[in-house]
N, C-alpha and C. Protein backbone atom coordinates (compact mmCIF):
# COMPACT_ATOMS: atom_id res chain seq x y z
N UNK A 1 68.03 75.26 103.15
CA UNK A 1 67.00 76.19 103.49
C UNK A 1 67.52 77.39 104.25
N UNK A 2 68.70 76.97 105.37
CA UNK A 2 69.24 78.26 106.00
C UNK A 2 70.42 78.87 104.85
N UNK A 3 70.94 78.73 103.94
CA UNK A 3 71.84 79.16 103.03
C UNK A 3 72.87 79.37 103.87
N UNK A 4 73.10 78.68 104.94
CA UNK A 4 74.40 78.51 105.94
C UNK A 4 74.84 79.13 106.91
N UNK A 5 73.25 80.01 107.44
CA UNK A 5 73.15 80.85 108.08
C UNK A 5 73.17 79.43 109.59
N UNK A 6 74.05 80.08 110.81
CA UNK A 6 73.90 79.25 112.31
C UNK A 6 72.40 79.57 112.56
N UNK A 7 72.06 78.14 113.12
CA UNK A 7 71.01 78.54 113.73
C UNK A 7 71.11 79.47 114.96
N UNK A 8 69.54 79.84 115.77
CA UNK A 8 69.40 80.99 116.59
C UNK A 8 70.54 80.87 117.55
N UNK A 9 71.09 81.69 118.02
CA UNK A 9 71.50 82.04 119.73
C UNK A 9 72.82 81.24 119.12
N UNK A 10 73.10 80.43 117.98
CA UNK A 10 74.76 79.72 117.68
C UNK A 10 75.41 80.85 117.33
N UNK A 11 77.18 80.59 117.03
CA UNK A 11 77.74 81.64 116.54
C UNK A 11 78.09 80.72 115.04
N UNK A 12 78.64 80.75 114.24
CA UNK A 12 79.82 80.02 113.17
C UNK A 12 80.50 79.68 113.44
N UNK A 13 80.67 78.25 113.08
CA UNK A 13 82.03 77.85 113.86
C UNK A 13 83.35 78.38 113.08
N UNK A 14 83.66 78.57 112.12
CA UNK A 14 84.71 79.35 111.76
C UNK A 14 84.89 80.73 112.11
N UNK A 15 86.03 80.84 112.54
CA UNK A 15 86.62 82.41 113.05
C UNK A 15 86.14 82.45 114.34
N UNK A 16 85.97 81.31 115.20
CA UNK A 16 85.75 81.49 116.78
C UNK A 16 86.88 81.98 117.57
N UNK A 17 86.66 82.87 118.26
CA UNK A 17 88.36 82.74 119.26
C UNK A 17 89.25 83.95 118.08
N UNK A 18 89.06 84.19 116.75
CA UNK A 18 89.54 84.95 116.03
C UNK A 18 89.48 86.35 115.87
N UNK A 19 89.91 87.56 116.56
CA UNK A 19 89.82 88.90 116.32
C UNK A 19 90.72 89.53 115.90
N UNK A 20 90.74 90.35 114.99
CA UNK A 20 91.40 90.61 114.29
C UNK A 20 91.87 92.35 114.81
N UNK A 21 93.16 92.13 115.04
CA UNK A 21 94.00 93.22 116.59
C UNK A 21 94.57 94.24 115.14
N UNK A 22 94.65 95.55 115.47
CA UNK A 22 94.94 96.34 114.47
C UNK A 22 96.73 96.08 115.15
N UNK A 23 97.61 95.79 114.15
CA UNK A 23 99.10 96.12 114.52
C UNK A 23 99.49 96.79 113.36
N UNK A 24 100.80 97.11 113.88
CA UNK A 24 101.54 97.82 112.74
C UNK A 24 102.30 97.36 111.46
N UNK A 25 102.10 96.09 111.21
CA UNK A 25 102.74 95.46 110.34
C UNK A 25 101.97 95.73 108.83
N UNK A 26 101.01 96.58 108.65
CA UNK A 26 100.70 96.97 107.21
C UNK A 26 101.30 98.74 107.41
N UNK A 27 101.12 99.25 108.33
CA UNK A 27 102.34 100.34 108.68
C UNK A 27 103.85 100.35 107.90
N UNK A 28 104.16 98.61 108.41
CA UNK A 28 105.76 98.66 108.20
C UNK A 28 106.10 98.85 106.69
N UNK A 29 104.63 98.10 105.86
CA UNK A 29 104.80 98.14 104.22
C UNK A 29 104.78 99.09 103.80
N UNK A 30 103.97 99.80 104.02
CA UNK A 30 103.82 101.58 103.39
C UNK A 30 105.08 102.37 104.14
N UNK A 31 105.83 102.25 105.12
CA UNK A 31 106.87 102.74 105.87
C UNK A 31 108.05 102.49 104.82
N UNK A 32 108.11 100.84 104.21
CA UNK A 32 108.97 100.87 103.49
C UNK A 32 109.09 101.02 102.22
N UNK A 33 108.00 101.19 101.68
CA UNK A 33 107.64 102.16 100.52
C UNK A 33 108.05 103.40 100.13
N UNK A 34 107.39 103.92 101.23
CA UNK A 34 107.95 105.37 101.42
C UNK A 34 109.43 105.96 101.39
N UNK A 35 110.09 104.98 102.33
CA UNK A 35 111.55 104.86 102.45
C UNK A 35 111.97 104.53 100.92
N UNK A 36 111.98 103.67 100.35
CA UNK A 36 112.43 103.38 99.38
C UNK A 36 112.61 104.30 98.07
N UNK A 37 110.92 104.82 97.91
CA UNK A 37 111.15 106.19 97.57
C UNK A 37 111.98 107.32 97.87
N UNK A 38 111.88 107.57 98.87
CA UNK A 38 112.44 108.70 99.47
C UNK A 38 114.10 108.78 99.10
N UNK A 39 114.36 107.33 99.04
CA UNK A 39 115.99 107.22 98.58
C UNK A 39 116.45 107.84 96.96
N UNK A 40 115.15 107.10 96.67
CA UNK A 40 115.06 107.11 94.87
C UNK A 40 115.38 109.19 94.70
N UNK A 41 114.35 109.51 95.46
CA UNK A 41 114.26 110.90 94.82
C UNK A 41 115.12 111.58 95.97
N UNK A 42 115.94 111.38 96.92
CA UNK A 42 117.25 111.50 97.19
C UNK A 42 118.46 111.84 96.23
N UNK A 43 118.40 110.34 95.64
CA UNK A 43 119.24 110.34 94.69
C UNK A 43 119.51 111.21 93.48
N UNK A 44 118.07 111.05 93.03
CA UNK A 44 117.64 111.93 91.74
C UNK A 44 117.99 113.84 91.86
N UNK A 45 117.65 113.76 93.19
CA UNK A 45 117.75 115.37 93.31
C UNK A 45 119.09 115.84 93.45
N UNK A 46 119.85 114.89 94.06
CA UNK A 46 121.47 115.14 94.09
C UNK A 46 122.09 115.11 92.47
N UNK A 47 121.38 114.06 91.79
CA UNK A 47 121.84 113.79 90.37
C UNK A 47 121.91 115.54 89.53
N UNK A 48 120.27 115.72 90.34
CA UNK A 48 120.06 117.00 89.43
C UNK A 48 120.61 118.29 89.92
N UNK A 49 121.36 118.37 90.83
CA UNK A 49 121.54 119.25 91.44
C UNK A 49 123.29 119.37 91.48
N UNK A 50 124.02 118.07 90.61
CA UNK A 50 125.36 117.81 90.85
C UNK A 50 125.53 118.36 89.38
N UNK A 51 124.78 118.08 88.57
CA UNK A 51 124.60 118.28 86.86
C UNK A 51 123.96 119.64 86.49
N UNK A 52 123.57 120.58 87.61
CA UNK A 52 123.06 121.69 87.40
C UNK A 52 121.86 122.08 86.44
N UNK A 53 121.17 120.94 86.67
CA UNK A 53 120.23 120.95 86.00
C UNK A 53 118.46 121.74 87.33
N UNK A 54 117.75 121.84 86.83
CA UNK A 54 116.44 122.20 87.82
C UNK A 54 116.25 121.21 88.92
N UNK A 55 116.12 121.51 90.08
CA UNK A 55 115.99 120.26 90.51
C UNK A 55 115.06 120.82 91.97
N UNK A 56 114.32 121.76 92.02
CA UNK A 56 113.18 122.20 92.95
C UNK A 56 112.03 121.37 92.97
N UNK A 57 111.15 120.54 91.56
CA UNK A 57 110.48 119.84 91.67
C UNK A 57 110.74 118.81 92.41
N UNK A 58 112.26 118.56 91.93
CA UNK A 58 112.46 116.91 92.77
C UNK A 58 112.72 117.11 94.43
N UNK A 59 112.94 118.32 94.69
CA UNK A 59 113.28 118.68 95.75
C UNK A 59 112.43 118.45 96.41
N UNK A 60 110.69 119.21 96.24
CA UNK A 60 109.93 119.49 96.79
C UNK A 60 109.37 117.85 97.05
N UNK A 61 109.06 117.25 95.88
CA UNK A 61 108.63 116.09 96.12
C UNK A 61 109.41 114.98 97.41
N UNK A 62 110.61 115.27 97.10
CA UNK A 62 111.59 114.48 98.40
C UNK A 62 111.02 114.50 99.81
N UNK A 63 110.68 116.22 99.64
CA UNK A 63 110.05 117.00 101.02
C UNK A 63 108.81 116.29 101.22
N UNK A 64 108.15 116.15 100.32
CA UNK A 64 106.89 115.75 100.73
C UNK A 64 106.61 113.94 101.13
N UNK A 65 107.60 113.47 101.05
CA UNK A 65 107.85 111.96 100.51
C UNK A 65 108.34 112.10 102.09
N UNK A 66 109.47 112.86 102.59
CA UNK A 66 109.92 112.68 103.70
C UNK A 66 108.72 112.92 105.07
N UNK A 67 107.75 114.02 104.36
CA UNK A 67 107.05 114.43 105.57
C UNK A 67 105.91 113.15 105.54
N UNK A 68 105.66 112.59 104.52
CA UNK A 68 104.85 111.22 104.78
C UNK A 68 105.19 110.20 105.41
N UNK A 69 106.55 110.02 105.50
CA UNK A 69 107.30 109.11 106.08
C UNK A 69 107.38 109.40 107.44
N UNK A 70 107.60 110.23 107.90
CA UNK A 70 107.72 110.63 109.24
C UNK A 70 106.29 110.63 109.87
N UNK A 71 105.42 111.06 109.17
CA UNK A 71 103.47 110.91 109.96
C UNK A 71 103.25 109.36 109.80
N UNK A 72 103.80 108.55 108.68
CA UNK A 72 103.69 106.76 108.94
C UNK A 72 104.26 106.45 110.63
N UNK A 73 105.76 107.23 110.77
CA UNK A 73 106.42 106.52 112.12
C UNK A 73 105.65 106.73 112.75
N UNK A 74 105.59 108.01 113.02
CA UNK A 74 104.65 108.31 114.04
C UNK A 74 103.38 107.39 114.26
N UNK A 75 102.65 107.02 113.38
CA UNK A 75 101.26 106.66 113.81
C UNK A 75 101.70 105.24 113.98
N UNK A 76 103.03 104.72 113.37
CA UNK A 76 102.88 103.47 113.51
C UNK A 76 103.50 103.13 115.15
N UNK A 77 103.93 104.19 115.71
CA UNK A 77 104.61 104.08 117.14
C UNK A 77 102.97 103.71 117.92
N UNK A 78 101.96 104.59 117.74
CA UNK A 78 101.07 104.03 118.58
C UNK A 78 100.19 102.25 118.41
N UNK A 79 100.26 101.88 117.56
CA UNK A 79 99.95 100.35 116.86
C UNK A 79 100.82 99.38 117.81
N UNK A 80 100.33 98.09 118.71
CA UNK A 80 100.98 97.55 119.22
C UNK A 80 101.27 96.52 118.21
N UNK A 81 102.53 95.83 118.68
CA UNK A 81 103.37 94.60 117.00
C UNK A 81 102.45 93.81 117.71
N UNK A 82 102.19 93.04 116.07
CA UNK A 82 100.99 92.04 116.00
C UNK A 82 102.16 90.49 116.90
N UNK A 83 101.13 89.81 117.53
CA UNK A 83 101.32 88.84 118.04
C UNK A 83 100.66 87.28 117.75
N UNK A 84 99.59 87.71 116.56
CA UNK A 84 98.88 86.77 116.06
C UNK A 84 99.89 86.41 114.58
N UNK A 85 99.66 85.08 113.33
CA UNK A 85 99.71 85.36 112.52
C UNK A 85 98.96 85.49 112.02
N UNK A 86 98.70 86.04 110.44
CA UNK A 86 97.02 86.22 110.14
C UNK A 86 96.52 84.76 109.43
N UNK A 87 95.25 84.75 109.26
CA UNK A 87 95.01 83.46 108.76
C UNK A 87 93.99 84.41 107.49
N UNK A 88 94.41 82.86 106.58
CA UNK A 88 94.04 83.37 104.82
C UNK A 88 92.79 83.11 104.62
């Protein structure tokens, strides 16, 4: 009849004691994303640029890959490291 709703003034007993703390550890994934990229089109732009081929697109993109990477550190410097693990 309650469809599993607690009764009045109760809480649920699952997820008591459980809050969920913003840290930087989904930071660190997109940080190393970014990085990883950033190597890729590193590479690529030196490739294109050793072979004398165009290589301003890849350039620019590097640039922009790098300046994302650097606004991740940054924001992830203010995020305190998680101290919980998460639960599934």
């Amino acid at each position: 009849m309650t469809d599993g709703a607690a009764p009045h003034g109760k809480k649920p007993a699952t997820g008591i004691g459980h809050k969920r703390v913003r840290s930087g550890e989904d930071f660190d994934i997109i940080i190393g994303f970014l990085g990883f990229w950033a190597v890729v089109l590193l590479v690529v732009t030196v490739w294109m640029e050793v072979t004398a081929q165009p290589a301003l697109g890849w350039a620019l993109g590097l640039l922009a890959m790098l300046l994302a990477l650097y606004g991740m550190i940054r924001l992830r410097r203010r995020l305190p490291a998680r101290t919980a693990t998460r639960r599934n």
